[in-house]
Protein backbone atom coordinates (compact mmCIF):
# COMPACT_ATOMS: atom_id res chain seq x y z
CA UNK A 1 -27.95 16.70 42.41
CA UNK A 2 -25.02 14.31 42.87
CA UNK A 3 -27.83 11.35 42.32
CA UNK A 4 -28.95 12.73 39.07
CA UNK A 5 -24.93 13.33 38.08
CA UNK A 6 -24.39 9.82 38.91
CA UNK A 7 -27.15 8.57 36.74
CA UNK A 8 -25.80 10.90 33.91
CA UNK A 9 -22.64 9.13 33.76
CA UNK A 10 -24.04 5.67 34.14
CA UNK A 11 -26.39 6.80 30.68
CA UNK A 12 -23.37 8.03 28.95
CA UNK A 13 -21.28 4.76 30.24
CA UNK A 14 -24.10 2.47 28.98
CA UNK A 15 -24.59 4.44 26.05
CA UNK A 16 -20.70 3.97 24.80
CA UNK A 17 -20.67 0.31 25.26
CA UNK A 18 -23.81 -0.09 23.33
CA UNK A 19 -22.40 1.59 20.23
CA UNK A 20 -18.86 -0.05 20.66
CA UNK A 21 -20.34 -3.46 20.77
CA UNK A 22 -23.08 -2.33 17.91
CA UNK A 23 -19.91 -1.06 15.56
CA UNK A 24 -18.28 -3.86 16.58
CA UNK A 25 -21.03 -6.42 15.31
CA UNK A 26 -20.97 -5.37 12.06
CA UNK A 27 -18.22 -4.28 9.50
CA UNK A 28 -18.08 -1.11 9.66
CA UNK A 29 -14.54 0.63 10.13
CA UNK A 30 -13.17 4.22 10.60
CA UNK A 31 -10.67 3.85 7.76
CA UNK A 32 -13.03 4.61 5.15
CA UNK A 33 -12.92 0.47 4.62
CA UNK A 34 -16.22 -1.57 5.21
CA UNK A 35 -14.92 -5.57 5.14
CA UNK A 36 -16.80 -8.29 6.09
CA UNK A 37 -15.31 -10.00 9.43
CA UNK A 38 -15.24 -13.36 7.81
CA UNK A 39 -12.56 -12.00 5.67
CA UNK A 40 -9.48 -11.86 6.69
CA UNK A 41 -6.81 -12.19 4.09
CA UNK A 42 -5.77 -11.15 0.57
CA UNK A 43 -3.64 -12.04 -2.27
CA UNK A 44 -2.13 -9.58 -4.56
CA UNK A 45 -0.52 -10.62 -7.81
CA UNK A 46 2.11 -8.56 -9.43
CA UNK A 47 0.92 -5.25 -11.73
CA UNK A 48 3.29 -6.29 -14.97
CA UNK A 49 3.73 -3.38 -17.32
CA UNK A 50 2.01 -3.86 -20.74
CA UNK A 51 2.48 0.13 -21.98
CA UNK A 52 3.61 0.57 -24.92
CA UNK A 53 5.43 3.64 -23.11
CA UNK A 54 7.48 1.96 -20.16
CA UNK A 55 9.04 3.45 -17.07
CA UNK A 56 11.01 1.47 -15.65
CA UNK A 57 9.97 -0.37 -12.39
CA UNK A 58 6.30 1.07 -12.60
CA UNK A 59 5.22 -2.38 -12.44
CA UNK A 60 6.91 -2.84 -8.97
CA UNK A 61 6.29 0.34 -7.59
CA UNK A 62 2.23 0.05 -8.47
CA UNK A 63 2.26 -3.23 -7.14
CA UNK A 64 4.02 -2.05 -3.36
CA UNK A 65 1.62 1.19 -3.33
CA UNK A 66 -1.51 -0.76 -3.08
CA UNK A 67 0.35 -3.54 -1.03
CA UNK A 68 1.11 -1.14 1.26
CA UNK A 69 -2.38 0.80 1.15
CA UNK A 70 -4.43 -2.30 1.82
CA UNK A 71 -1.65 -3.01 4.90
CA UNK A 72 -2.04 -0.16 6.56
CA UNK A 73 -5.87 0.71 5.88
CA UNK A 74 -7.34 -2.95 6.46
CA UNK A 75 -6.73 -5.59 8.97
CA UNK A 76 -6.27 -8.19 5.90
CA UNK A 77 -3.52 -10.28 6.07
CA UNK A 78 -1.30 -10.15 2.52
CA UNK A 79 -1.19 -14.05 1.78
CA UNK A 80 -0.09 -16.30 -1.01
CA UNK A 81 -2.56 -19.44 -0.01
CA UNK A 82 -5.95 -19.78 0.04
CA UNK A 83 -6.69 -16.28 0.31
CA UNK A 84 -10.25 -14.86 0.52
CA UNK A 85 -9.71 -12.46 -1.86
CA UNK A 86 -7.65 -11.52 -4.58
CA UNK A 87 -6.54 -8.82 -6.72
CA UNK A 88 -4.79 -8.48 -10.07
CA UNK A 89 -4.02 -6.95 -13.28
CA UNK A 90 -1.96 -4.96 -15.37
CA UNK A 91 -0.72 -1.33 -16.35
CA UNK A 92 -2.06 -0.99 -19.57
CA UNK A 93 -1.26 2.71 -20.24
CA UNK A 94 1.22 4.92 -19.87
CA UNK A 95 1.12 7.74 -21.76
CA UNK A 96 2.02 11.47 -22.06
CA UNK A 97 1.00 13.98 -24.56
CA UNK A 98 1.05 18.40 -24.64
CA UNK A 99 -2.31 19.45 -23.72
CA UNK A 100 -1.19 23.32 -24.18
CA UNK A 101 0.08 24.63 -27.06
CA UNK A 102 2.06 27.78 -27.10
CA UNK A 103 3.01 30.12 -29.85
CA UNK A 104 1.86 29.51 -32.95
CA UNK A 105 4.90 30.35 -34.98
CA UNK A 106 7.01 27.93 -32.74
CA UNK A 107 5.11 25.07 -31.34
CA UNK A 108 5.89 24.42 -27.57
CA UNK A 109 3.68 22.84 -25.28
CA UNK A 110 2.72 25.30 -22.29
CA UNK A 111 1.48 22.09 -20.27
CA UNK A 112 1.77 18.24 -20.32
CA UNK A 113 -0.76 15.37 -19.08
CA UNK A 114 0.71 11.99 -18.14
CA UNK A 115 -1.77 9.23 -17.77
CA UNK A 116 -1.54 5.97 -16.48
CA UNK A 117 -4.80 3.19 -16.89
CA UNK A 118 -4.79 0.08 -14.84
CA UNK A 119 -6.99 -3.31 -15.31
CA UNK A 120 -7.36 -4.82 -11.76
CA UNK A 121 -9.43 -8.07 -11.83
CA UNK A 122 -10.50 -8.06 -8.47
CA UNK A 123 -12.41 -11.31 -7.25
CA UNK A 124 -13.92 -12.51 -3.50
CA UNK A 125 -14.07 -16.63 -2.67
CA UNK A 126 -15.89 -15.78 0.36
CA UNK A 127 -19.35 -17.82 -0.45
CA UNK A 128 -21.47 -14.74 0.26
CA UNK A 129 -19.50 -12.15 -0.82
CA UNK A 130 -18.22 -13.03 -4.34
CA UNK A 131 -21.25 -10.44 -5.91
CA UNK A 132 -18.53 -8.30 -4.55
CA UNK A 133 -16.00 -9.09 -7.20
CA UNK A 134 -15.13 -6.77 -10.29
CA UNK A 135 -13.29 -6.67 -13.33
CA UNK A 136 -12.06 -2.85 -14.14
CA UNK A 137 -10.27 -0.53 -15.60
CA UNK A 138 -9.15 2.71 -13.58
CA UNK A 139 -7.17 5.30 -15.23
CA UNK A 140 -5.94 9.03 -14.12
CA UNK A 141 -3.87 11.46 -15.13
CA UNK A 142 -1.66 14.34 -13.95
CA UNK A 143 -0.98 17.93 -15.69
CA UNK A 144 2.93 19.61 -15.20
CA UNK A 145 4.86 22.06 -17.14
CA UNK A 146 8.23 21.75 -18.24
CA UNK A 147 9.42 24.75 -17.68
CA UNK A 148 12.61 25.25 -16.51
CA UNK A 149 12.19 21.41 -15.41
CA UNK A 150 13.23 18.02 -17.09
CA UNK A 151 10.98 15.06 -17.64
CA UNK A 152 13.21 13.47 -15.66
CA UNK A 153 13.48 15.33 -12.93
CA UNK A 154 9.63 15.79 -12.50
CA UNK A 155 8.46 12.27 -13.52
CA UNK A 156 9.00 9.78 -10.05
CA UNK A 157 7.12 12.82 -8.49
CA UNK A 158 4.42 12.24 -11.04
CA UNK A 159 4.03 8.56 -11.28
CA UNK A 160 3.74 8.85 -7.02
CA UNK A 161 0.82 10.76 -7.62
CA UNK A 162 -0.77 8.87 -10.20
CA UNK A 163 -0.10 5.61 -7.98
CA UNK A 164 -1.88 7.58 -4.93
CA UNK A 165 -4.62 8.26 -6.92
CA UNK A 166 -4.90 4.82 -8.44
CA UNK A 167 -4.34 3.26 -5.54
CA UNK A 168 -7.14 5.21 -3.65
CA UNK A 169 -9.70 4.34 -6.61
CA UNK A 170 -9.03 0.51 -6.44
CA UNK A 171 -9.33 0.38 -2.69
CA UNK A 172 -12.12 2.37 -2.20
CA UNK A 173 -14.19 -0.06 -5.00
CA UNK A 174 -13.00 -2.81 -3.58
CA UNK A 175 -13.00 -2.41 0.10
CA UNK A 176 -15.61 0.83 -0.03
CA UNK A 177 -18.43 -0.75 -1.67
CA UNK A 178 -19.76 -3.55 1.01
C-alpha cells in the first residue's frame, strides 16, 4: 500500500510539471490575455477628445484606464521606443440623450443614456503577428435617472463605468484574440 501511495504521488508530481512546462511553452495566460512570448512591450498614444460634447479630462482619464488595464493584466512593458505593439485613437462620442419620457402633459425624462464611442487603431510590428492588428470603433453606453440626483454629481461615476467597459472591450480584442 505505501508502494502504490508512493507511485501516486510521483504520477501526480510528474503530471504537474508536464502541464506547467506545456502552459508555459505556449501563450496562454490565466488573465483572460493570450500574448505571444516574443512580445513584450507596448506603446500607447494619448485618447484626445474629438466629441462634440466634452468632459473635461476624459481624454486623460481613458487614456490611464487602459494604461493601467494592460499593466496590471499583461506582462507588457508600457514603452515609448520601438515597441512591438501599439495602440491609439480617439474619443469620438460623447453623448447623452432621455431615453424615457414621462408625462405627457409635462415632458421629463424618467431615464437618461450616456454614451461614449472610441476609435482605437491598434497595430502589431511583430513579423508574424501583425494579421493581429485592427482598426475599430467600440462604443457603450450607460442608463441613470436623475432623480433627486444632479448630472454632476452622478457623471465621474458614469464615465468610470463606461471607461471599464471600454477598456475591457479593447483589451480583450486586442490581447483576447491570439
Amino acid at each position: 500500500m505505501k508502494g502504490m501511495f508512493f507511485s501516486l504521488n510521483r504520477l501526480v508530481l510528474w503530471g504537474a510539471l508536464l502541464m506547467a512546462s506545456l502552459l508555459s511553452a505556449c501563450s496562454y495566460s490565466f488573465s483572460g490575455a493570450s500574448i505571444p512570448p516574443e512580445m513584450t512591450t507596448i506603446q500607447v498614444s494619448f485618447f484626445e477628445n474629438h466629441a462634440p460634447l466634452s468632459y473635461p479630462n476624459l481624454g486623460n482619464t481613458f487614456t490611464e484606464a487602459l494604461i493601467e488595464r494592460i499593466r496590471t493584466q499583461t506582462k507588457l512593458a508600457i514603452t515609448q521606443k520601438e515597441p512591438h505593439a501599439k495602440m491609439e485613437g480617439k474619443i469620438t462620442d460623447y453623448d447623452i440623450k432621455p431615453i424615457s419620457i414621462q408625462d405627457n402633459k409635462n415632458p421629463v425624462a424618467g431615464a437618461n443614456r450616456i454614451t461614449m464611442t472610441v476609435q482605437v487603431k491598434y497595430t502589431v510590428y511583430l513579423k508574424d503577428f501583425q494579421k493581429q492588428s485592427y482598426e475599430q470603433s467600440f462604443s457603450t453606453f450607460v442608463d441613470f435617472s436623475l432623480a433627486g440626483q444632479t448630472l454632476a454629481s452622478q457623471q465621474d461615476g458614469l464615465n468610470k463605468r463606461l471607461i471599464q467597459q471600454l477598456t475591457e472591450d479593447i483589451f480583450n480584442r486586442a490581447f483576447a484574440q491570439w
